[in-house]
C-alpha atoms as a PDB file:
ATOM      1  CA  UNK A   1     -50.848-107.485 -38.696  1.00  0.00           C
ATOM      2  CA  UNK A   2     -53.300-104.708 -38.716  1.00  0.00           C
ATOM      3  CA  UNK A   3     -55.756-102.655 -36.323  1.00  0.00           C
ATOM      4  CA  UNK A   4     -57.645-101.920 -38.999  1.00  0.00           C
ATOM      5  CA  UNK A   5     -61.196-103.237 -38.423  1.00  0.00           C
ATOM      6  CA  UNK A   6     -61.710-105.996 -41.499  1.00  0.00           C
ATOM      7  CA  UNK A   7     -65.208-106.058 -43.297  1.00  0.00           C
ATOM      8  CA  UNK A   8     -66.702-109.676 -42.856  1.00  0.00           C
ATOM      9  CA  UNK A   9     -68.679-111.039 -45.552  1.00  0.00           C
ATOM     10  CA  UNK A  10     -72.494-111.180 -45.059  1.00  0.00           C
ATOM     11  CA  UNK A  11     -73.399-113.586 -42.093  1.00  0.00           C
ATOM     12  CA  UNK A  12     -69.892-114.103 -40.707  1.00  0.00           C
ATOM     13  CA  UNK A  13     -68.813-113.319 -37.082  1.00  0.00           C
ATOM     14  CA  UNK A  14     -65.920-113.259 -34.969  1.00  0.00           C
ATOM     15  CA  UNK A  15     -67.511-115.550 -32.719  1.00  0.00           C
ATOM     16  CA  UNK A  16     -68.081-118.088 -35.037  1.00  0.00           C
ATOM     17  CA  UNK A  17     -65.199-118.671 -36.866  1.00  0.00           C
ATOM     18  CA  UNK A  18     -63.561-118.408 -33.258  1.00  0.00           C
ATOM     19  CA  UNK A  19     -65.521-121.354 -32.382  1.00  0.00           C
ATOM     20  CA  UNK A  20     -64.470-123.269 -36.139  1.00  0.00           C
ATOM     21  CA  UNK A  21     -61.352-122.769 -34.957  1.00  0.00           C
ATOM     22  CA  UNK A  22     -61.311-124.437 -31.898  1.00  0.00           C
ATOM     23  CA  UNK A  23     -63.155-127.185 -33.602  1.00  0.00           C
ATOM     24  CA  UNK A  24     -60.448-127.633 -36.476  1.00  0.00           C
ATOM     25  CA  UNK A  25     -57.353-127.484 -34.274  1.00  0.00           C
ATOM     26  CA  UNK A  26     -58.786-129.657 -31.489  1.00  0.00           C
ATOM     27  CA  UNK A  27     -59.865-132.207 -33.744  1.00  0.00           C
ATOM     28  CA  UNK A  28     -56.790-132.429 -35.466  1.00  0.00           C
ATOM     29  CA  UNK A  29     -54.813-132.769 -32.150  1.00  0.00           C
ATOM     30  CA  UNK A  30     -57.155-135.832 -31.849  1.00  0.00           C
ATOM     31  CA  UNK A  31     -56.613-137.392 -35.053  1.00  0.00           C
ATOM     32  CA  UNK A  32     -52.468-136.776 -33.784  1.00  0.00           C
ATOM     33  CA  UNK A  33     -53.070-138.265 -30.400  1.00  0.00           C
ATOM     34  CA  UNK A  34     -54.839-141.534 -32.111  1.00  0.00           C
ATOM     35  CA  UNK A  35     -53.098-142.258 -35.093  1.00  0.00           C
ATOM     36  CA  UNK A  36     -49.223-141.553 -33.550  1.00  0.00           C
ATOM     37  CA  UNK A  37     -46.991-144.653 -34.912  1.00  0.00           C
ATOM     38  CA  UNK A  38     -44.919-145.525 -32.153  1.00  0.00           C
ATOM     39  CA  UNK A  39     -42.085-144.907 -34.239  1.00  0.00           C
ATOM     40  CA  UNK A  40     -42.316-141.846 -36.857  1.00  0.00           C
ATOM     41  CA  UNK A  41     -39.655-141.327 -39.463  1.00  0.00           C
ATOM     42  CA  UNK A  42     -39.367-138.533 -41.793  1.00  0.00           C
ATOM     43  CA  UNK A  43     -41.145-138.060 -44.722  1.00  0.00           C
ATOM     44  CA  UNK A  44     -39.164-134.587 -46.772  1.00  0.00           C
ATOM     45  CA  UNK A  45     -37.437-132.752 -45.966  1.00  0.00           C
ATOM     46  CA  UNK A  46     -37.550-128.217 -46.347  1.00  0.00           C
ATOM     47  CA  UNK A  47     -35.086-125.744 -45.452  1.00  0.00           C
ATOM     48  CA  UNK A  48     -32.540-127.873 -45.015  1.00  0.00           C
ATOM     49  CA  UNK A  49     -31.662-131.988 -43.887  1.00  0.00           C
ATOM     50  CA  UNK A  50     -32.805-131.392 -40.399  1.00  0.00           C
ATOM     51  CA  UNK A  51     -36.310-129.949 -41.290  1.00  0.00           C
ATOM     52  CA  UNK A  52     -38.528-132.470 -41.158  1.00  0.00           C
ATOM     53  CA  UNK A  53     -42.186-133.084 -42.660  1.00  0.00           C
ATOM     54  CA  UNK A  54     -43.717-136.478 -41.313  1.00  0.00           C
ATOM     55  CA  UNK A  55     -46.538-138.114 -43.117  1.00  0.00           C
ATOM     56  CA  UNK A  56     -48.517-136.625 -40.237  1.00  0.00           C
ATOM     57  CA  UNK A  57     -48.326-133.290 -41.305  1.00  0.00           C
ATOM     58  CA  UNK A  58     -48.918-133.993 -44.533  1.00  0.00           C
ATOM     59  CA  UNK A  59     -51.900-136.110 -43.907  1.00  0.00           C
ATOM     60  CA  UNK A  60     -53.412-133.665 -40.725  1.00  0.00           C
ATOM     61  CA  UNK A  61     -52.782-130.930 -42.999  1.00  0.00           C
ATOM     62  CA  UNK A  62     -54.560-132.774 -45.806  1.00  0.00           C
ATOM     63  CA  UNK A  63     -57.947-133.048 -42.748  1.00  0.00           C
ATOM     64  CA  UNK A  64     -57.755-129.315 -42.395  1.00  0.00           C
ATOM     65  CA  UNK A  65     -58.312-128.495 -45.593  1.00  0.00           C
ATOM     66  CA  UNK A  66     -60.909-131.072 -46.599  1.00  0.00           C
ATOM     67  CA  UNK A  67     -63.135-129.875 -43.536  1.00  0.00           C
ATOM     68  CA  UNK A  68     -62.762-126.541 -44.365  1.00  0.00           C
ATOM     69  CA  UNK A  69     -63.840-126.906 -47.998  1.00  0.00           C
ATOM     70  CA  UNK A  70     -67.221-128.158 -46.006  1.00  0.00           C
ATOM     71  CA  UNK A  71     -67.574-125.283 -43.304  1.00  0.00           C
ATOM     72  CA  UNK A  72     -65.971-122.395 -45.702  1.00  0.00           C
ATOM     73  CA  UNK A  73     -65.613-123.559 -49.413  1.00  0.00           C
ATOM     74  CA  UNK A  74     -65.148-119.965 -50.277  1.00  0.00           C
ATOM     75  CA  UNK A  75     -61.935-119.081 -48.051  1.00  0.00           C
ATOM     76  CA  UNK A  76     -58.760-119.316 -49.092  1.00  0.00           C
ATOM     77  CA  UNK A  77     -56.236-121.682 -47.171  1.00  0.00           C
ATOM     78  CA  UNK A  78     -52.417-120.560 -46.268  1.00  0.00           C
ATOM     79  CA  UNK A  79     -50.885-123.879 -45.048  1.00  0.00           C
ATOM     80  CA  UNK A  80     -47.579-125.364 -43.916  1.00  0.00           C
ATOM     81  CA  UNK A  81     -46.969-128.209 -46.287  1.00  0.00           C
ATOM     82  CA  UNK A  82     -48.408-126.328 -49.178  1.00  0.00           C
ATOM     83  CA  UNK A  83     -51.751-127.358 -49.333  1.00  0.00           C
ATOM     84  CA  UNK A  84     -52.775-123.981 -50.425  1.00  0.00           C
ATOM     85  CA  UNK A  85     -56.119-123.227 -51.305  1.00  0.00           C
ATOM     86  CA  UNK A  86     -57.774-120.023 -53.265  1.00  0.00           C
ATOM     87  CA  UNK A  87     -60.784-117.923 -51.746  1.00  0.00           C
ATOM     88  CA  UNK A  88     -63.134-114.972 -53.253  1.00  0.00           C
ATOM     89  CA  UNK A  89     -64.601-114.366 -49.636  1.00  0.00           C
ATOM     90  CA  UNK A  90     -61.925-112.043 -48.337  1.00  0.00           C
ATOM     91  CA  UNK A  91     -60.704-114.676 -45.053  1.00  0.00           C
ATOM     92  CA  UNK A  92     -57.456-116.823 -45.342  1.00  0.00           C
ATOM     93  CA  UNK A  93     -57.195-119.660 -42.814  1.00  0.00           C
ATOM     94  CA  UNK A  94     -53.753-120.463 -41.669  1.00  0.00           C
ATOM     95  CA  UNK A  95     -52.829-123.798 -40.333  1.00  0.00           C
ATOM     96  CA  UNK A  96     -49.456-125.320 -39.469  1.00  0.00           C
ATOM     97  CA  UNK A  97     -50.984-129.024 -39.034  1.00  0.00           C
ATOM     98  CA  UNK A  98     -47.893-129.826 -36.471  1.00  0.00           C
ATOM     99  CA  UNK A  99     -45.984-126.856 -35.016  1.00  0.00           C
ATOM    100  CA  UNK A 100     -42.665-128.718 -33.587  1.00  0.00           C
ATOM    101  CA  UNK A 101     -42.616-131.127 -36.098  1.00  0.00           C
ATOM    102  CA  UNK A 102     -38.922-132.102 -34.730  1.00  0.00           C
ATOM    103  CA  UNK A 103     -40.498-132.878 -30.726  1.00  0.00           C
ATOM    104  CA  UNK A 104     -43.223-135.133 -32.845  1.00  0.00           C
ATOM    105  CA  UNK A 105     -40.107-136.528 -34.306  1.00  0.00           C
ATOM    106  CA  UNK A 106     -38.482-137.216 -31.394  1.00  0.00           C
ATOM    107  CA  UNK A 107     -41.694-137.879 -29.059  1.00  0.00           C
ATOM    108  CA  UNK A 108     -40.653-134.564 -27.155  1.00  0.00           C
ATOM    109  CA  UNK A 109     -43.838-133.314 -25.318  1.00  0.00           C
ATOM    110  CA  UNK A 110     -44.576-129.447 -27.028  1.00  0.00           C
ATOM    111  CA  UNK A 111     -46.060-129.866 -30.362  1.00  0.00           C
ATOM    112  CA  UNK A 112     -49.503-128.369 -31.480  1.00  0.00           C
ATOM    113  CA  UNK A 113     -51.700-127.993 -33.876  1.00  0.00           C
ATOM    114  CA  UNK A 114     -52.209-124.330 -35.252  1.00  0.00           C
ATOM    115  CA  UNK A 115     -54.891-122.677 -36.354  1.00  0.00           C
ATOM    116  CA  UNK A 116     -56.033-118.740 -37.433  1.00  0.00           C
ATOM    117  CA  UNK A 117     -57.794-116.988 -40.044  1.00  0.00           C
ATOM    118  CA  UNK A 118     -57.049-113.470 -41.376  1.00  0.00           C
ATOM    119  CA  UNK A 119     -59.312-111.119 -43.640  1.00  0.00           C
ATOM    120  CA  UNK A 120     -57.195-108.887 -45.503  1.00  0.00           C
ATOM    121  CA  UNK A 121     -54.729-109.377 -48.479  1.00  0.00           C
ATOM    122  CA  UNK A 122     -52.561-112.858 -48.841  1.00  0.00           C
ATOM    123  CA  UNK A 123     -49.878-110.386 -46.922  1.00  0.00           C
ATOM    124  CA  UNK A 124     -48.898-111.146 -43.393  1.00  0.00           C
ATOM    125  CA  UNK A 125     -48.184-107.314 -42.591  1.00  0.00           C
ATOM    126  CA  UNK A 126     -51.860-106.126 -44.216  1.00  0.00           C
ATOM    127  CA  UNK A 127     -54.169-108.370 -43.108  1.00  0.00           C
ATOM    128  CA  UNK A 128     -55.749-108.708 -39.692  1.00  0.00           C
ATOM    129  CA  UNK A 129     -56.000-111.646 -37.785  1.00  0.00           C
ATOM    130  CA  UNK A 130     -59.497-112.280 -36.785  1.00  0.00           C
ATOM    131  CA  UNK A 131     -60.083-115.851 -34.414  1.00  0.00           C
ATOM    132  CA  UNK A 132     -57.563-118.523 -33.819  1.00  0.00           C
ATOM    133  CA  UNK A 133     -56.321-121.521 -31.613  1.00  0.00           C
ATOM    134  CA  UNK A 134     -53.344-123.500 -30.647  1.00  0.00           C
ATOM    135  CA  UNK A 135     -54.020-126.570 -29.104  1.00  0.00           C
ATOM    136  CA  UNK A 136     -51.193-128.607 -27.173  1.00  0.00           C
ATOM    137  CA  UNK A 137     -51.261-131.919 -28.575  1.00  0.00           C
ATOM    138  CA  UNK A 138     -49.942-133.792 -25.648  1.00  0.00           C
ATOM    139  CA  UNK A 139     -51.402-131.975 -23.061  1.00  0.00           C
ATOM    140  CA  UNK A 140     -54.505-131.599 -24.456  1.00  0.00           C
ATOM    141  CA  UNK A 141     -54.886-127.894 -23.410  1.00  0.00           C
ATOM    142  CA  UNK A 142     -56.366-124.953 -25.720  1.00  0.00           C
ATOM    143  CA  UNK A 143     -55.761-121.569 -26.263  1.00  0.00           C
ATOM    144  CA  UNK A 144     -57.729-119.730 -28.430  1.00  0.00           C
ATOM    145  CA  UNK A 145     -58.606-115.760 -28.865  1.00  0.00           C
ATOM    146  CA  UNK A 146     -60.970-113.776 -30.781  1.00  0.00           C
ATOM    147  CA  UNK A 147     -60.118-109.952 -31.910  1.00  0.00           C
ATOM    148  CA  UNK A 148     -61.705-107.950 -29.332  1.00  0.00           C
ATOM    149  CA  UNK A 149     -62.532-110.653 -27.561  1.00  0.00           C
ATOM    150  CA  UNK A 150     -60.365-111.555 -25.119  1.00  0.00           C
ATOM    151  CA  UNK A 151     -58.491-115.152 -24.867  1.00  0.00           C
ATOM    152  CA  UNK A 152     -58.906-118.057 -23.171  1.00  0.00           C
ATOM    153  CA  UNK A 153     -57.359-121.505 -21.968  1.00  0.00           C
ATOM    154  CA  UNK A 154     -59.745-124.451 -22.175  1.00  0.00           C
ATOM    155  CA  UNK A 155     -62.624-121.824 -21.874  1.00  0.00           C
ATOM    156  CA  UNK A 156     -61.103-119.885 -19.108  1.00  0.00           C
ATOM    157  CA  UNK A 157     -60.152-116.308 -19.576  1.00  0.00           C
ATOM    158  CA  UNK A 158     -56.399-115.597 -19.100  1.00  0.00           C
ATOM    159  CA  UNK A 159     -55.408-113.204 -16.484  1.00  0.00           C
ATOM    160  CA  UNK A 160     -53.737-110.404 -16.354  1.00  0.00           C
ATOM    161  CA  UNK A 161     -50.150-110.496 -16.355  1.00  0.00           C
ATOM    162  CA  UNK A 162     -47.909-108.102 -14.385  1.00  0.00           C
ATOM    163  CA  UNK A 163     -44.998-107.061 -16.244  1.00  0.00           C
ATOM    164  CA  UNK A 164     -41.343-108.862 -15.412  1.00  0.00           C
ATOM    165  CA  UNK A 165     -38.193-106.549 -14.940  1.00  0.00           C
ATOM    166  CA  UNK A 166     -35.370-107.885 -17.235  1.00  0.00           C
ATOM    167  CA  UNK A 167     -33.586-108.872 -15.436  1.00  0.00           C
ATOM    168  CA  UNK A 168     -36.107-110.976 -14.254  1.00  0.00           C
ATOM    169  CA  UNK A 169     -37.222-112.486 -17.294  1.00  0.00           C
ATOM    170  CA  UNK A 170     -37.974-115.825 -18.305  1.00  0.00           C
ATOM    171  CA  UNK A 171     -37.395-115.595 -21.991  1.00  0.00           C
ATOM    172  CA  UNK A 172     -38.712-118.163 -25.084  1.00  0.00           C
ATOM    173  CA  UNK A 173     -36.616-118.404 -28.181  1.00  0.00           C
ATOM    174  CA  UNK A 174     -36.039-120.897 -30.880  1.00  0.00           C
ATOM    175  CA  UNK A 175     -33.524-121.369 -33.755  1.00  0.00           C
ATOM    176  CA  UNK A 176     -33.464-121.947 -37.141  1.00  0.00           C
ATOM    177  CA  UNK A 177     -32.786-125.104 -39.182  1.00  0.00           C
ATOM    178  CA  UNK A 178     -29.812-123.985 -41.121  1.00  0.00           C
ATOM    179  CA  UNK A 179     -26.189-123.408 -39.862  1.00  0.00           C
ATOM    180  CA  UNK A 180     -25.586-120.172 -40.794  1.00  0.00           C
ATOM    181  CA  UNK A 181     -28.743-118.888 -39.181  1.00  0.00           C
ATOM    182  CA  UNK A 182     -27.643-120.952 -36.246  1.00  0.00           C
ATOM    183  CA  UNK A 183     -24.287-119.732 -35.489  1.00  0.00           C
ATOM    184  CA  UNK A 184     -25.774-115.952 -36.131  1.00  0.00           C
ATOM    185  CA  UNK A 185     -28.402-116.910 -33.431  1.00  0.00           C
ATOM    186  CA  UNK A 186     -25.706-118.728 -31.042  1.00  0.00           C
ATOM    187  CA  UNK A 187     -24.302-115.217 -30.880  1.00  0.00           C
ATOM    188  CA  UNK A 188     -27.356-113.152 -30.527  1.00  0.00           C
ATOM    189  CA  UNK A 189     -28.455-115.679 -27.404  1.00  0.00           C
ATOM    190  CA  UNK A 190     -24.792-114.864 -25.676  1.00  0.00           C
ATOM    191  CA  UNK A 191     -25.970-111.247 -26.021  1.00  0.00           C
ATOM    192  CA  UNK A 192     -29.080-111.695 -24.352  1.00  0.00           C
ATOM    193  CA  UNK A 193     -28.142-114.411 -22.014  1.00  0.00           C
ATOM    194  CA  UNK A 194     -26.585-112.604 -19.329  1.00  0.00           C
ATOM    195  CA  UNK A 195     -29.287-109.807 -19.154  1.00  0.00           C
ATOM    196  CA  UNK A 196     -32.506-111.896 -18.200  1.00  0.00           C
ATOM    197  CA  UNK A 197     -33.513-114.703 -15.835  1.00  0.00           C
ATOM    198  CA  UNK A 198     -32.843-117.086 -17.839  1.00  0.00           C
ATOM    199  CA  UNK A 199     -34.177-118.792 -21.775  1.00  0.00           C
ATOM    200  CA  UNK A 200     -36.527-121.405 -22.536  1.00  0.00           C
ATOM    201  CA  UNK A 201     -36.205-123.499 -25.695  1.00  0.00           C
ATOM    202  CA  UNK A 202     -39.299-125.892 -26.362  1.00  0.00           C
ATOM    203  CA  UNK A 203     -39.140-125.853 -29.799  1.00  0.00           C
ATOM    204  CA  UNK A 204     -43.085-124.762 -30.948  1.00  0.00           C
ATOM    205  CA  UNK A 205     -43.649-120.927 -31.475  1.00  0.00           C
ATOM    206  CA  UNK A 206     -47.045-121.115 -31.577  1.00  0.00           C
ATOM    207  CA  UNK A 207     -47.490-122.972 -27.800  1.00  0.00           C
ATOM    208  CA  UNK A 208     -44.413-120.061 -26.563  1.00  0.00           C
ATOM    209  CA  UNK A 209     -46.606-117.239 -27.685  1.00  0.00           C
ATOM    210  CA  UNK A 210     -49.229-119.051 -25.378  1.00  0.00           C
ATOM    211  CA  UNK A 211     -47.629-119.387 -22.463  1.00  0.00           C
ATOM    212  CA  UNK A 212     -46.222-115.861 -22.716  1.00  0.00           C
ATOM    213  CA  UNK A 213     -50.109-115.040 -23.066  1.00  0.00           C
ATOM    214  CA  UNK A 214     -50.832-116.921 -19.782  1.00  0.00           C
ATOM    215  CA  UNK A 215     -47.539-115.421 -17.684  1.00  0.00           C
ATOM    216  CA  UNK A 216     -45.389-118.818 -17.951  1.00  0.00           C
ATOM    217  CA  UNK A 217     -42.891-116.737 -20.617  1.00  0.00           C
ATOM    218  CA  UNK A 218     -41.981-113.217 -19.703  1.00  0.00           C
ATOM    219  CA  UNK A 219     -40.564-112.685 -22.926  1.00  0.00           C
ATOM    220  CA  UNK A 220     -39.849-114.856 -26.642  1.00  0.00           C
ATOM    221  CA  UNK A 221     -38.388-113.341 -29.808  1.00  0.00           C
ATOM    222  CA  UNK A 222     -37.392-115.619 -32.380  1.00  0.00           C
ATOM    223  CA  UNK A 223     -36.106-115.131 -35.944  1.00  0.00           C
ATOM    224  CA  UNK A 224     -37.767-116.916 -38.884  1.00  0.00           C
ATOM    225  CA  UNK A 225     -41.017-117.601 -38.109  1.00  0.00           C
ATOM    226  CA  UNK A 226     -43.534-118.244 -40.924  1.00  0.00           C
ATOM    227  CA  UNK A 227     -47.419-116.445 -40.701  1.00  0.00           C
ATOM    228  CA  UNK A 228     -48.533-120.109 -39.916  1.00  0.00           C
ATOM    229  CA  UNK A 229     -46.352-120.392 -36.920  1.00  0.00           C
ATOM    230  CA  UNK A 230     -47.211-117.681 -35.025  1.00  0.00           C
ATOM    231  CA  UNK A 231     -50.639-115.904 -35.987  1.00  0.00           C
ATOM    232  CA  UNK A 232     -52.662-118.020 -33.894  1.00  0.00           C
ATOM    233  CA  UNK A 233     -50.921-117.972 -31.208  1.00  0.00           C
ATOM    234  CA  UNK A 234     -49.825-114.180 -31.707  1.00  0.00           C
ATOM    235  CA  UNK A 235     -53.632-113.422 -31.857  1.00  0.00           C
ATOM    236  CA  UNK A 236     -53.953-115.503 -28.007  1.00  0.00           C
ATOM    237  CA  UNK A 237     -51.225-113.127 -26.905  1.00  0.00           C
ATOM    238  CA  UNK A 238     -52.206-109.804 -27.932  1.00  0.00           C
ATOM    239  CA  UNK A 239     -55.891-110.370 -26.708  1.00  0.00           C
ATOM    240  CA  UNK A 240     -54.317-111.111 -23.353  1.00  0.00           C
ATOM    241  CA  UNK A 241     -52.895-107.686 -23.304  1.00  0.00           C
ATOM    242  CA  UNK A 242     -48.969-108.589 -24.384  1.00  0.00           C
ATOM    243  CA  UNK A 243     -47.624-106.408 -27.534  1.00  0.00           C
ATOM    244  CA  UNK A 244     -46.082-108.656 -30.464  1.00  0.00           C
ATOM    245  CA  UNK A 245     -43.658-106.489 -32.257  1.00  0.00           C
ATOM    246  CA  UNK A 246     -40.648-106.611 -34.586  1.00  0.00           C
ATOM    247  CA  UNK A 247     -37.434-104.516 -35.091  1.00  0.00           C
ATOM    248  CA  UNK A 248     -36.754-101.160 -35.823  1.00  0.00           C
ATOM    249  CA  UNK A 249     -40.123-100.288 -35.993  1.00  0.00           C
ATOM    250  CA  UNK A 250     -41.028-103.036 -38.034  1.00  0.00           C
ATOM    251  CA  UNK A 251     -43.712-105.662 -37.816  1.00  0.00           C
ATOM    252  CA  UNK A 252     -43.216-108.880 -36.353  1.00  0.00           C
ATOM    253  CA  UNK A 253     -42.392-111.613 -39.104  1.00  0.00           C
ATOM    254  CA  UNK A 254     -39.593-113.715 -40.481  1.00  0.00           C
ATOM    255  CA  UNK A 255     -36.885-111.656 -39.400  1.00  0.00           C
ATOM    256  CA  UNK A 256     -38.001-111.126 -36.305  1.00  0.00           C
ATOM    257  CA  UNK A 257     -40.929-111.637 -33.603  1.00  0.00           C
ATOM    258  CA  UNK A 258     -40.617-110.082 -29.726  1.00  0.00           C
ATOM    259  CA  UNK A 259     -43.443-110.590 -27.592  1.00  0.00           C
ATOM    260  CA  UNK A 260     -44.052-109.417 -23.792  1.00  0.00           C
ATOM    261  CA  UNK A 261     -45.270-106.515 -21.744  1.00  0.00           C
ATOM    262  CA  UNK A 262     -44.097-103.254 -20.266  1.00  0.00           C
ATOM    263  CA  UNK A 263     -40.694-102.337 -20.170  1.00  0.00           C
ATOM    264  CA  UNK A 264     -39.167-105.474 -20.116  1.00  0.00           C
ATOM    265  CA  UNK A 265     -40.402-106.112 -23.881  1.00  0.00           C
ATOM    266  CA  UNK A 266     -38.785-102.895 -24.838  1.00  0.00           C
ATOM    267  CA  UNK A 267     -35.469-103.388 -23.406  1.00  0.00           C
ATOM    268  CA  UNK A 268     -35.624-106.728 -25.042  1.00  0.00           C
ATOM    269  CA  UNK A 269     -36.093-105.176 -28.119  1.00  0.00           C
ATOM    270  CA  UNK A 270     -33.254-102.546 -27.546  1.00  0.00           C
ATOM    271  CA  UNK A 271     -30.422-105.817 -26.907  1.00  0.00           C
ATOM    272  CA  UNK A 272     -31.762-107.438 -29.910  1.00  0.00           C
ATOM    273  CA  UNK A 273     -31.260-104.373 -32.073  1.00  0.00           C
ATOM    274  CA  UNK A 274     -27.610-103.493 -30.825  1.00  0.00           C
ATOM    275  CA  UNK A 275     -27.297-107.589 -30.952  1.00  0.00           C
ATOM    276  CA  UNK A 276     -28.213-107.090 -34.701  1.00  0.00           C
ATOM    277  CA  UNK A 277     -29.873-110.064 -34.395  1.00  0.00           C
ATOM    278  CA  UNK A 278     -32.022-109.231 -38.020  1.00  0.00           C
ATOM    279  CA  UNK A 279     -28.943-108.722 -39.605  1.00  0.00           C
ATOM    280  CA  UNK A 280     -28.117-110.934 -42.963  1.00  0.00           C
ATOM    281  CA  UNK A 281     -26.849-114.521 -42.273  1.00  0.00           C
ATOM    282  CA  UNK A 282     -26.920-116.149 -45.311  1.00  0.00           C
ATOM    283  CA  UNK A 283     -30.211-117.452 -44.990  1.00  0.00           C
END
């Protein structure tokens, strides 16, 4: 992600595709809600034999882009499942059609729909993330964020958010799907474990960058996210005034992604490093 300000083609505002956005990822939590079997089974599988894709993903995924070849036929489109679509305008939209695919799975509560568009170069670390929105299927709630615009939960402007001590920390994570990257992170949690309030595991990225926006996380980090996992909901937390960051300097991306405010995000950073929690796994 970049600070730079983006050129917008001719006609286009922030506001606007701000407001597409809420429109794409609330109406495809709707389609979710409604068309739920009441038992799902797995479709594929990715990374590895627990990654799942559902028919749902495929098919909500499948809705996102066919309404966006109405509203903007001449974006491109960076999806999840692969559904990945060509532009000439300059704007990528990014959708992850079910972010928690595993709680849909399972019928555990925290899954959303995800998504954000970017104007910039097909490269997470270039481009700049313009509007986007996570919307919590289950609990029908929706964040959403504009650049330089502040964010918002079902229309409401989030708050500011005092900074946590450490110590003091409520802290998101998540884990990754294959066992080598699981044992590394069993070892980096055991690090961090004992030096914060305690960690939260719900199992969507985009809905803990959220609720770090809104003050329910202190703190998340989490190895291996993907751009459609988190720019939304990185976008909802930087516009509430936390910092998304990565290691070493680095920008937040697949090897890692800390999020927070103040001191507390720093010294998060600092027992992730000596933690060597981006180290190689084997993944």
């Amino acid at each position: 992600m970049t600070s730079t300000a983006p050129v917008l083609p001719e006609g286009v505002t922030v506001p606007a595709l701000r407001a597409l956005a809420e429109s794409l990822a609330t109406e495809a939590g709707a389609v979710v809600r409604a068309r739920r079997p009441e038992r799902v089974t797995v479709a594929a599988t990715k990374s590895s034999d627990v990654d799942p894709v559902t028919a749902m993903d495929r098919a909500v995924e499948e809705h996102l882009v066919a309404r966006l070849a109405t509203e903007r036929p001449t974006d491109a489109i960076l999806g999840e499942e692969g559904d990945d679509v060509p532009g000439t305008s300059g704007l990528t939209w990014v959708v992850d059609p079910i972010d928690g695919t595993v709680n849909y799975l399972y019928g555990v509560s925290a899954f959303s729909v995800s998504v954000a568009v970017v104007a910039g170069p097909p490269d997470p670390s270039a481009w700049t993330i313009l509007a986007g929105c996570v919307h919590d299927v289950v609990g029908a709630r929706t964040w959403s964020a504009g650049l330089g615009q502040g964010a918002t939960l079902d229309g409401v402007p989030l708050r500011p958010v005092e900074p946590a001590p450490l110590g003091l920390s409520l802290v998101g994570t998540g884990f990754g799907y294959a066992a080598s990257r699981r044992a590394h992170q069993a070892q980096v949690l055991a690090h961090v474990l004992p030096q914060v309030r305690d960690i939260r595991r719900l199992g969507s990225a985009a809905i803990d960058l959220c609720l770090l926006a809104q003050g329910s996380l202190d703190l998340y980090y989490e190895r291996g996210l993907n751009p459609w996992d988190m720019a939304a909901g990185a976008l909802v937390a930087t516009e509430a005034g936390a910092r998304v960051v990565g290691l070493r300097g680095g920008a937040p991306g697949p090897t890692m992604t800390v999020a927070g405010r103040g001191a507390g995000l720093d010294q998060l950073v600092g027992l992730l490093e000596a933690a060597a929690a981006d180290a190689p796994d084997g993944v």
